[in-house]
N, C-alpha and C. Protein backbone atom coordinates (compact mmCIF):
# COMPACT_ATOMS: atom_id res chain seq x y z
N UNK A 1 7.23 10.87 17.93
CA UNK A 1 7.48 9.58 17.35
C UNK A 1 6.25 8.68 17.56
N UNK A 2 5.69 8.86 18.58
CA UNK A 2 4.21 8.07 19.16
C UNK A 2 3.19 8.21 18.16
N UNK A 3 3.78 9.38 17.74
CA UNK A 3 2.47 9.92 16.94
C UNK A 3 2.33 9.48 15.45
N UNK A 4 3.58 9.55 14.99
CA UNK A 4 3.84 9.02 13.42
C UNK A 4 3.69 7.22 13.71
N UNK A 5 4.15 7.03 14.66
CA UNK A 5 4.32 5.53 14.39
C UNK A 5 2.41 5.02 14.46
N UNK A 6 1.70 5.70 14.78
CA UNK A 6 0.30 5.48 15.29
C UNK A 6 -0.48 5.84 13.94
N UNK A 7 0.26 7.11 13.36
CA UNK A 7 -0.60 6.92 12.00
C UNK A 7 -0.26 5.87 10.74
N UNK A 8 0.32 4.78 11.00
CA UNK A 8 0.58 3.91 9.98
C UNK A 8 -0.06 2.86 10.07
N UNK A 9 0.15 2.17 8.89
CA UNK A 9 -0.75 0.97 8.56
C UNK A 9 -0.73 0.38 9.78
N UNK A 10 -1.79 -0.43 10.23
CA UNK A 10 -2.06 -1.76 11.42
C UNK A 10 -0.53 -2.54 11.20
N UNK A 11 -0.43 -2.89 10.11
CA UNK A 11 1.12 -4.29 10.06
C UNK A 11 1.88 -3.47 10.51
N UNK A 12 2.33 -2.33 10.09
CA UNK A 12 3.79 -2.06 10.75
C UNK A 12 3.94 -1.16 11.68
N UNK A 13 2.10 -0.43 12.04
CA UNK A 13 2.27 0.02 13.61
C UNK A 13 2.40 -0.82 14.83
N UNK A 14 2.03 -1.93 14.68
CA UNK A 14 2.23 -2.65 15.98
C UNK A 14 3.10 -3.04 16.73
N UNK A 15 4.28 -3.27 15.66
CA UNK A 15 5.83 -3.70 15.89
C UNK A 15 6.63 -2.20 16.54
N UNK A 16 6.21 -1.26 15.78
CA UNK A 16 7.01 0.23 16.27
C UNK A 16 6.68 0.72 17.72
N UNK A 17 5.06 0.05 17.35
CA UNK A 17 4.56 0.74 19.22
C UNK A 17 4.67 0.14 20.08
N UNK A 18 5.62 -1.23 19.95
CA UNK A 18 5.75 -2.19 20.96
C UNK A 18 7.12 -1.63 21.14
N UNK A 19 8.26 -1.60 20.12
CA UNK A 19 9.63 -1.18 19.94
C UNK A 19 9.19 0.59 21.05
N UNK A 20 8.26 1.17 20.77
CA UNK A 20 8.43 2.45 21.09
C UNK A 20 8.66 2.40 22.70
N UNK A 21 7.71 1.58 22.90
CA UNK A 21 7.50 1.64 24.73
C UNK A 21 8.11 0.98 25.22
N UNK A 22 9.32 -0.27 24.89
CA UNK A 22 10.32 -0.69 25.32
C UNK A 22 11.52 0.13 25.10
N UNK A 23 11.50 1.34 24.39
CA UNK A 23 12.16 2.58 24.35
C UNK A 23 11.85 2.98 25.24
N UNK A 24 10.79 3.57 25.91
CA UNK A 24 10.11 4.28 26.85
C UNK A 24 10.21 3.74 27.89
N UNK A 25 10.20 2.57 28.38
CA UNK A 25 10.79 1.79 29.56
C UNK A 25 11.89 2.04 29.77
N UNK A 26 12.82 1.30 28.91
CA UNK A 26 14.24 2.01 29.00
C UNK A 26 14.45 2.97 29.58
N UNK A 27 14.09 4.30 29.12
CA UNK A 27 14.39 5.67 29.32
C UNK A 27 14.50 6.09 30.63
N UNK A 28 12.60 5.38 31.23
CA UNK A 28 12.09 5.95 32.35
C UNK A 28 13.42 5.11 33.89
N UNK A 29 13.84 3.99 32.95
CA UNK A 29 14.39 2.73 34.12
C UNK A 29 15.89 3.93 33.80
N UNK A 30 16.45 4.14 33.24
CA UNK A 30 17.72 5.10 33.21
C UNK A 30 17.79 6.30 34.14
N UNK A 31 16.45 6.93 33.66
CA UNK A 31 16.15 8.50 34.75
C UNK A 31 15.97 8.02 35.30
N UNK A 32 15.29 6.77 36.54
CA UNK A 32 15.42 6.63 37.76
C UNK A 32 16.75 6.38 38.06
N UNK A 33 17.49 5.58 37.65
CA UNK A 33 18.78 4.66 37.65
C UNK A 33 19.74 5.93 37.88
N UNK A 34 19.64 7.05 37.28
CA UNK A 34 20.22 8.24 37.44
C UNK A 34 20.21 9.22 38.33
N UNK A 35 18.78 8.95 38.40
CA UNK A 35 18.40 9.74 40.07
C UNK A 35 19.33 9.09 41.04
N UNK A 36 18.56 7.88 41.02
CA UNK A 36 19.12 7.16 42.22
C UNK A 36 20.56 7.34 42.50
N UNK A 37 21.05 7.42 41.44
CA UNK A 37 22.52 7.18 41.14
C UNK A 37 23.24 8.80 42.36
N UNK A 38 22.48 9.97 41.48
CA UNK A 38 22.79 10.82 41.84
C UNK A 38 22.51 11.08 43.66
N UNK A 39 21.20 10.55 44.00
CA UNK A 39 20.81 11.29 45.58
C UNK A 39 21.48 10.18 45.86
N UNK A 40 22.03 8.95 45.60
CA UNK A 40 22.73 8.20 46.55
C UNK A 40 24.28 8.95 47.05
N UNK A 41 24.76 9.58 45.48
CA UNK A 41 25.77 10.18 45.54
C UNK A 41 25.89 11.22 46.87
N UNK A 42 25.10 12.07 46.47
CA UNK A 42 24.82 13.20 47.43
C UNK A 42 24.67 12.74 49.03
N UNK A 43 23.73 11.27 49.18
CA UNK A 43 23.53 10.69 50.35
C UNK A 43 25.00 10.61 50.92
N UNK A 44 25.73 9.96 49.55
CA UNK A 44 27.07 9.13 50.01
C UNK A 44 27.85 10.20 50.70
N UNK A 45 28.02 11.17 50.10
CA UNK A 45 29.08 12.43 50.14
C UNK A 45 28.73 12.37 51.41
N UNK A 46 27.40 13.20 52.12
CA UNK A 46 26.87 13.40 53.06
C UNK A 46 27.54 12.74 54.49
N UNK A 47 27.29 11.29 54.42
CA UNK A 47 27.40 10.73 55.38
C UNK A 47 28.61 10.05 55.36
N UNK A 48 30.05 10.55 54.33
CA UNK A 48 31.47 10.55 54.66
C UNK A 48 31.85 11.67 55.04
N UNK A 49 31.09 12.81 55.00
CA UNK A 49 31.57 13.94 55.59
C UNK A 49 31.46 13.86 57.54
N UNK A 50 30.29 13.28 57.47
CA UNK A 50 29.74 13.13 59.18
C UNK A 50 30.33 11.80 59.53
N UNK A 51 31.03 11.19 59.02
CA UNK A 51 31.62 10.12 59.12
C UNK A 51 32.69 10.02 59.44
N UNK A 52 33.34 11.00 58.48
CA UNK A 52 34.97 10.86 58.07
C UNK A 52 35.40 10.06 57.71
N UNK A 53 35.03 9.35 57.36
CA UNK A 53 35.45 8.02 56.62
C UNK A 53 36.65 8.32 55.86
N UNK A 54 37.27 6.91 55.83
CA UNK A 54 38.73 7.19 55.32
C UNK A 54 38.60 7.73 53.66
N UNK A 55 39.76 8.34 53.13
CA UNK A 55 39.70 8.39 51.49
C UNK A 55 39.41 7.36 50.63
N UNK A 56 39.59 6.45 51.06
CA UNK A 56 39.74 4.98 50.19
C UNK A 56 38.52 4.57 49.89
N UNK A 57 37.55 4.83 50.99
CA UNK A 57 35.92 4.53 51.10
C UNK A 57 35.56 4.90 49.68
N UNK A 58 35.90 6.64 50.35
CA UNK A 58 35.01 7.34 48.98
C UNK A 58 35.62 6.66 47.73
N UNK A 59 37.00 7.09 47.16
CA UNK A 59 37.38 6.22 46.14
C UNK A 59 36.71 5.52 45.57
N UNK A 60 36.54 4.73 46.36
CA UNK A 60 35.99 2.81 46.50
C UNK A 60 34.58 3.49 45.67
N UNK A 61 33.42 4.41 46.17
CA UNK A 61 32.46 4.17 45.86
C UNK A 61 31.83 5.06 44.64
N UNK A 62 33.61 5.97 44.79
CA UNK A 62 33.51 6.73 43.39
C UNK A 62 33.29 6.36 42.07
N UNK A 63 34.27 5.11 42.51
CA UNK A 63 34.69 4.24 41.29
C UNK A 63 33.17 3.42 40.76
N UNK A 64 32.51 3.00 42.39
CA UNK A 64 31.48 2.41 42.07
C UNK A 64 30.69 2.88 41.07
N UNK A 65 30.01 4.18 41.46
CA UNK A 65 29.35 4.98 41.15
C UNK A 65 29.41 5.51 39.60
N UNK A 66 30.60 5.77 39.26
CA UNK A 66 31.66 5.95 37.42
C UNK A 66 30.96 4.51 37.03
N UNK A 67 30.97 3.22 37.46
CA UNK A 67 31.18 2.28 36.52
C UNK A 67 29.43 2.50 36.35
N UNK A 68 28.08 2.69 37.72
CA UNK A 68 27.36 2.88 37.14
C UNK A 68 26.93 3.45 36.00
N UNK A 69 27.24 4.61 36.37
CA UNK A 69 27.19 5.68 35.18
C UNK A 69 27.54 4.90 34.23
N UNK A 70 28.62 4.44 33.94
CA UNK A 70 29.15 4.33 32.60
C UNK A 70 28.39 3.50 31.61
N UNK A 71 26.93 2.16 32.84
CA UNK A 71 26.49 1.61 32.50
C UNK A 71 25.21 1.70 32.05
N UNK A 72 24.65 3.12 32.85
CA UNK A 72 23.54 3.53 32.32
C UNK A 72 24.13 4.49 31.36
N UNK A 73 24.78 4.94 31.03
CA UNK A 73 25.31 6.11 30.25
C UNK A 73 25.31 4.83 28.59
N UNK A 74 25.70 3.84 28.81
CA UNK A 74 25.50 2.96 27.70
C UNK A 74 24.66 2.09 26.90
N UNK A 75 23.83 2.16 28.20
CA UNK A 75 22.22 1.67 27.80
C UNK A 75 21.60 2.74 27.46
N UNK A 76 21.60 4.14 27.59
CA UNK A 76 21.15 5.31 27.09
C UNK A 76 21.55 4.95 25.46
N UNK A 77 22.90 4.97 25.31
CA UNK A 77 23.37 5.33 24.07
C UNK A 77 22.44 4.34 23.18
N UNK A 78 22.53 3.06 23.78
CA UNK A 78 22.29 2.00 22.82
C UNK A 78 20.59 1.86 22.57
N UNK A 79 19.99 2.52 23.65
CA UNK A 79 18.58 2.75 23.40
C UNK A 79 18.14 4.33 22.13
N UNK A 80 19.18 4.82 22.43
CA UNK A 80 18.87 6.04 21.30
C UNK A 80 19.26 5.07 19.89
N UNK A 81 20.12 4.40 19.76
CA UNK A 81 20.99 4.03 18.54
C UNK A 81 19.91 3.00 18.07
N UNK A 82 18.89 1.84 18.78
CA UNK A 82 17.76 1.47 18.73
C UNK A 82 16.70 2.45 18.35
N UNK A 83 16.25 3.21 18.31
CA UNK A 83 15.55 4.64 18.23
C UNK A 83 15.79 5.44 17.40
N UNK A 84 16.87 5.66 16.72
CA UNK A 84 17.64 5.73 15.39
C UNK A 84 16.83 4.90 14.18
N UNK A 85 17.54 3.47 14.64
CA UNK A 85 17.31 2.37 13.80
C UNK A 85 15.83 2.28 13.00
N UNK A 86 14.95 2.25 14.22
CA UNK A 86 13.39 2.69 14.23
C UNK A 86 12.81 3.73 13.28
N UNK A 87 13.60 4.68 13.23
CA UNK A 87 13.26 6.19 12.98
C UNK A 87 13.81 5.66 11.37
N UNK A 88 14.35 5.18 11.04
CA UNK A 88 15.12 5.21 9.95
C UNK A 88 14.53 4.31 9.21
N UNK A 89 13.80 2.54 9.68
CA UNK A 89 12.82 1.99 9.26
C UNK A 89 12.14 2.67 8.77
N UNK A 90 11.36 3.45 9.55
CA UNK A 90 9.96 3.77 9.48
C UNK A 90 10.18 5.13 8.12
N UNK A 91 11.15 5.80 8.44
CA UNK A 91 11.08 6.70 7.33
C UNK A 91 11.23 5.62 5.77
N UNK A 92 11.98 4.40 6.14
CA UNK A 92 11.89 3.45 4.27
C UNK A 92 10.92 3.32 4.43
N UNK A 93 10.11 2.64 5.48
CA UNK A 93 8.06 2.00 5.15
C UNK A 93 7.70 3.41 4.46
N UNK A 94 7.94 4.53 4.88
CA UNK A 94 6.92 5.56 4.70
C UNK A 94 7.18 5.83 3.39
N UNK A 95 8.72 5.61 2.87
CA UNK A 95 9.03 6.22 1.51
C UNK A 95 8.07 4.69 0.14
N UNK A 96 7.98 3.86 1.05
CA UNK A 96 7.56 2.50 0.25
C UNK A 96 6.17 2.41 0.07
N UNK A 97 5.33 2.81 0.73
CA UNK A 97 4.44 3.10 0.48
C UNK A 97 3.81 4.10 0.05
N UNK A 98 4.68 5.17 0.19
CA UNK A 98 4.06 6.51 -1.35
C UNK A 98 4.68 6.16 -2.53
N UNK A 99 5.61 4.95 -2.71
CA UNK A 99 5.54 4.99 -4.07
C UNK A 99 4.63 3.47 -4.51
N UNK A 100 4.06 2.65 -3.36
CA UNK A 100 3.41 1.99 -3.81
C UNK A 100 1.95 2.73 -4.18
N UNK A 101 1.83 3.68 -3.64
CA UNK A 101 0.40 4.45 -4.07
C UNK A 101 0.49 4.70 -5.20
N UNK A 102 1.06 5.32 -4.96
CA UNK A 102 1.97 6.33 -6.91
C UNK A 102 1.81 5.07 -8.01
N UNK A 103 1.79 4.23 -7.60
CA UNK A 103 2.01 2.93 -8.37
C UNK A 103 0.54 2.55 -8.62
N UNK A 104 -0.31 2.69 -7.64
CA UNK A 104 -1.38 1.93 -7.64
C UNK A 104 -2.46 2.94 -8.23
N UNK A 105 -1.84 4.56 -8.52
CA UNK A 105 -3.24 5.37 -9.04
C UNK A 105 -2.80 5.21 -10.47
N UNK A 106 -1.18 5.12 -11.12
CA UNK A 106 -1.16 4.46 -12.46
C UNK A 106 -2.05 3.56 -12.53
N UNK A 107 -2.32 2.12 -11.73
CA UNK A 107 -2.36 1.29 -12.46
C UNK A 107 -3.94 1.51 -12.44
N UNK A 108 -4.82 2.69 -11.79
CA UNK A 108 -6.37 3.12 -11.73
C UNK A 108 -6.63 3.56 -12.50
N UNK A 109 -5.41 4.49 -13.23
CA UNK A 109 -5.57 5.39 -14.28
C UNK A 109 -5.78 4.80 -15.53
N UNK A 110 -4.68 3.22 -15.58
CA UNK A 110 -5.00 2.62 -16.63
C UNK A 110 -6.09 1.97 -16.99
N UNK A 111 -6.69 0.95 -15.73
CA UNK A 111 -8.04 0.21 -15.93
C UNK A 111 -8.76 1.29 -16.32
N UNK A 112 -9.29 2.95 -16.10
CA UNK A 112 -10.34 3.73 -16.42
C UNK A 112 -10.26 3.52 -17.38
N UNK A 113 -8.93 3.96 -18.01
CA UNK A 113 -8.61 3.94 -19.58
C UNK A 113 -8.80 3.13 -20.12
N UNK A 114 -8.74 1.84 -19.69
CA UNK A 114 -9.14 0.55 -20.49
C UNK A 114 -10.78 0.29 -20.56
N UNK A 115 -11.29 0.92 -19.54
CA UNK A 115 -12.44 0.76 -19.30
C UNK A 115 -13.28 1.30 -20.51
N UNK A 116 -12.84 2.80 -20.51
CA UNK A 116 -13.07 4.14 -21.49
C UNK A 116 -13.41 3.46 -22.92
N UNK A 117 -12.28 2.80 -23.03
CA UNK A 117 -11.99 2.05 -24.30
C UNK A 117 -12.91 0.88 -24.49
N UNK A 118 -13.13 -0.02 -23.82
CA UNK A 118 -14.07 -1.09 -24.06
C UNK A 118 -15.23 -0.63 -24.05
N UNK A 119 -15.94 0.02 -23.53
CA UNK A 119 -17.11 0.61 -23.72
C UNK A 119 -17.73 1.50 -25.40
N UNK A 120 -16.41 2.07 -25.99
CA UNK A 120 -16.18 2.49 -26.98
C UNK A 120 -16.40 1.47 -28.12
N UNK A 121 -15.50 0.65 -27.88
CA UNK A 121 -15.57 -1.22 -28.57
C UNK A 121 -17.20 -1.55 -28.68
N UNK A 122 -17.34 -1.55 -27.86
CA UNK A 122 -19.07 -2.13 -27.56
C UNK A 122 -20.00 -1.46 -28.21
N UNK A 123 -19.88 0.21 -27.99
CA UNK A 123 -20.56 0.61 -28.66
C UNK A 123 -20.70 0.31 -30.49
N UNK A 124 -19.53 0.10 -30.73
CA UNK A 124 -19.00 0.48 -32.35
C UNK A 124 -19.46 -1.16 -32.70
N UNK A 125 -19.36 -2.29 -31.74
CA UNK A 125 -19.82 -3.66 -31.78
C UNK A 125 -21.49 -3.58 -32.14
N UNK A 126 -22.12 -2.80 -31.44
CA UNK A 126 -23.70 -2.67 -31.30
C UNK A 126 -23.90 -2.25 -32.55
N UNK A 127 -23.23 -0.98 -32.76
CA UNK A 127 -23.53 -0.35 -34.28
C UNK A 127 -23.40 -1.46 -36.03
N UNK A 128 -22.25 -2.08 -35.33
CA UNK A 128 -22.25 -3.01 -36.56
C UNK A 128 -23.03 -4.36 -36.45
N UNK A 129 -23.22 -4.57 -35.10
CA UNK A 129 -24.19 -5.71 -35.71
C UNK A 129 -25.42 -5.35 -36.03
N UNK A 130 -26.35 -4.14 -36.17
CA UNK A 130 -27.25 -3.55 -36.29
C UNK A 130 -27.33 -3.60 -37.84
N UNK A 131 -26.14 -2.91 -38.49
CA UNK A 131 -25.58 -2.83 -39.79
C UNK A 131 -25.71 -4.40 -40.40
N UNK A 132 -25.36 -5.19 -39.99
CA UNK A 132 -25.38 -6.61 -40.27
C UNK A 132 -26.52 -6.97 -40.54
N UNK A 133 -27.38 -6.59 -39.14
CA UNK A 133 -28.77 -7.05 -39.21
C UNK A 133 -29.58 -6.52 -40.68
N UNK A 134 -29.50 -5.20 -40.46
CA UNK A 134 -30.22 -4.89 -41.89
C UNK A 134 -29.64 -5.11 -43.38
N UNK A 135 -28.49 -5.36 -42.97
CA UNK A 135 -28.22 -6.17 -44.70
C UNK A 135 -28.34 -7.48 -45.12
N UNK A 136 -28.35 -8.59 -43.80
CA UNK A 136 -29.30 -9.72 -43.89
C UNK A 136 -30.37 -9.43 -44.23
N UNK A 137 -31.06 -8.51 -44.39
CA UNK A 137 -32.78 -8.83 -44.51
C UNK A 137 -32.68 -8.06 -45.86
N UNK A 138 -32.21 -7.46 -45.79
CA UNK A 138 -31.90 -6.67 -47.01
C UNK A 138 -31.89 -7.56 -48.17
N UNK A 139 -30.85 -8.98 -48.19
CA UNK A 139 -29.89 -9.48 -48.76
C UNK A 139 -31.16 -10.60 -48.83
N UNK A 140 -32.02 -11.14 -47.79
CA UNK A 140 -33.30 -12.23 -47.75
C UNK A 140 -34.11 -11.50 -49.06
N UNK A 141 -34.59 -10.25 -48.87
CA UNK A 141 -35.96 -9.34 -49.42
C UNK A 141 -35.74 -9.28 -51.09
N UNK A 142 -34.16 -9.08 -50.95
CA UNK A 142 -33.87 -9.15 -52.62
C UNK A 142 -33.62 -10.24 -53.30
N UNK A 143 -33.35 -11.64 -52.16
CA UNK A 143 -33.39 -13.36 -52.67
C UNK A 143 -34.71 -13.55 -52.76
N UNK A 144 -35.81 -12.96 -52.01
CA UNK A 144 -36.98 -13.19 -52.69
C UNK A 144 -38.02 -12.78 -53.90
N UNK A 145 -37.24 -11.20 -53.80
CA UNK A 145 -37.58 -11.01 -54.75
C UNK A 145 -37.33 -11.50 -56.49
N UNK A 146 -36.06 -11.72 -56.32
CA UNK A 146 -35.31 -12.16 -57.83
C UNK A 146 -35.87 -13.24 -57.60
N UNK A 147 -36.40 -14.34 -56.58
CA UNK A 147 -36.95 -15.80 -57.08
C UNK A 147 -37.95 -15.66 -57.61
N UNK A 148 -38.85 -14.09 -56.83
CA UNK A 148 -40.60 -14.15 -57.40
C UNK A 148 -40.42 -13.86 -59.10
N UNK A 149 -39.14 -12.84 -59.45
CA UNK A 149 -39.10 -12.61 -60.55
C UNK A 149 -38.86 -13.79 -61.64
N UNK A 150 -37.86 -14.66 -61.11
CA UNK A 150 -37.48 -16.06 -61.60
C UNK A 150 -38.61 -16.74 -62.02
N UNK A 151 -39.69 -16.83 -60.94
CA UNK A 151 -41.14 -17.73 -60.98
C UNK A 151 -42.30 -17.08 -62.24
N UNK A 152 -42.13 -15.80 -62.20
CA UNK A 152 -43.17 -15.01 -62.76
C UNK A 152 -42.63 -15.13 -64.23
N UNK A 153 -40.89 -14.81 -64.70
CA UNK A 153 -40.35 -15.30 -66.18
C UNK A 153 -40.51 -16.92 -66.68
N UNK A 154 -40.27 -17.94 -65.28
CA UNK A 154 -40.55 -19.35 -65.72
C UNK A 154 -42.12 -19.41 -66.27
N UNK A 155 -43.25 -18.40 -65.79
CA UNK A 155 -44.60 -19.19 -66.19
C UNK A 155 -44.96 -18.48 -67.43
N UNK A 156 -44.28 -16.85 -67.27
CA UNK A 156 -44.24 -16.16 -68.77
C UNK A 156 -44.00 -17.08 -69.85
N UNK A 157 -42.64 -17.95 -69.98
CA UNK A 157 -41.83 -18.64 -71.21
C UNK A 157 -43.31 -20.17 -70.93
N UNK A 158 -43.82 -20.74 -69.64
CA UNK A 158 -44.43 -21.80 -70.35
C UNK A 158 -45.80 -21.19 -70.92
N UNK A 159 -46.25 -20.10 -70.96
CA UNK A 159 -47.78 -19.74 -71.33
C UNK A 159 -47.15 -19.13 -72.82
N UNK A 160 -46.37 -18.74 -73.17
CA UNK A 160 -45.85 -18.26 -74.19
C UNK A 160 -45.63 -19.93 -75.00
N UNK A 161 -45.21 -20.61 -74.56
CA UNK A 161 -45.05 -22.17 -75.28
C UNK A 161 -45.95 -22.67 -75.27
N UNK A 162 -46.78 -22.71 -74.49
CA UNK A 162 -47.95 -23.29 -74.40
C UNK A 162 -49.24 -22.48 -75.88
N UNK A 163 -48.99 -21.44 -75.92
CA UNK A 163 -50.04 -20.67 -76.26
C UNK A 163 -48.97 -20.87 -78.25
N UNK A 164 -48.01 -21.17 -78.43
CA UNK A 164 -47.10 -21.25 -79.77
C UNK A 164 -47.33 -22.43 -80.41
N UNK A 165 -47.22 -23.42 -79.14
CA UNK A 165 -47.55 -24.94 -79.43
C UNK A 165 -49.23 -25.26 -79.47
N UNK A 166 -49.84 -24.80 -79.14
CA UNK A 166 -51.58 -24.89 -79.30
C UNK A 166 -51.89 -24.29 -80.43
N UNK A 167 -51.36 -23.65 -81.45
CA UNK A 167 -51.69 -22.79 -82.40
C UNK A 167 -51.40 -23.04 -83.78
């Protein structure tokens, strides 16, 4: 669990590995709590046997001893059921972020594609204003020409009048 929670993003490893080792506290404070529980037991037994101590003693510390248990036996539970909880987070983050990936190489796939495409645009843009260019000049070369022709018929008709009317 140390291990998965460590390979995830910075935001939501920090919270798990703090949650983890207050798991891990827990645990370690239980197995002592249990030890203890137990060699006290064994202590206890021990020294009502060399004792003799009445029945009631033991009773008395049987009972004690059950309610421990019962109390670390419930902080166990409730630290696994915490640890659960965790485990069950972390598996939604993990499922949420492969489909935010999944999401995010569509939306890579599309800018290329758009990219692909505008470049295409541009090109076919370059080509026609090129096209443009030479039919402007095109369109100048033949306005000058039909004017030179215009100029050269205007002096034809006055040398022709000129040369009808002098005669």
């Amino acid at each position: 669990m140390d291990l998965e929670a460590r390979s995830l993003p910075p935001s939501v490893k920090g919270a798990l590995l703090v949650k983890l080792r207050e798991y891990k506290t827990d645990l370690n404070n239980l197995k002592t709590e249990v030890k203890r529980i137990t060699s006290s037991n064994a202590n206890q037994a021990a020294r009502d046997e060399l004792l003799e101590s009445g029945m009631a003693d033991t009773m008395m510390a049987s009972a004690d001893q059950r309610g421990r248990l019962l109390m670390s036996t419930e902080r166990l539970n409730q630290s696994s059921d915490r640890i659960r909880e965790s485990r069950r987070t972390m598996l939604e983050t993990e499922e949420l972020g492969v489909s935010i990936l999944q999401d995010l190489h569509q939306q890579r796939q599309s800018l290329l594609h758009a990219h692909g495409t505008l470049h295409g645009v541009d090109d076919n843009i370059s080509r026609s204003k090129k096209i443009l260019t030479n039919m402007s000049r095109r369109m100048s070369r033949n306005k000058w020409i039909i004017g030179s022709i215009i100029a050269i018929l205007i002096v034809a008709i006055i040398l022709i009048l000129y040369f009808k009317l002098t005669h």
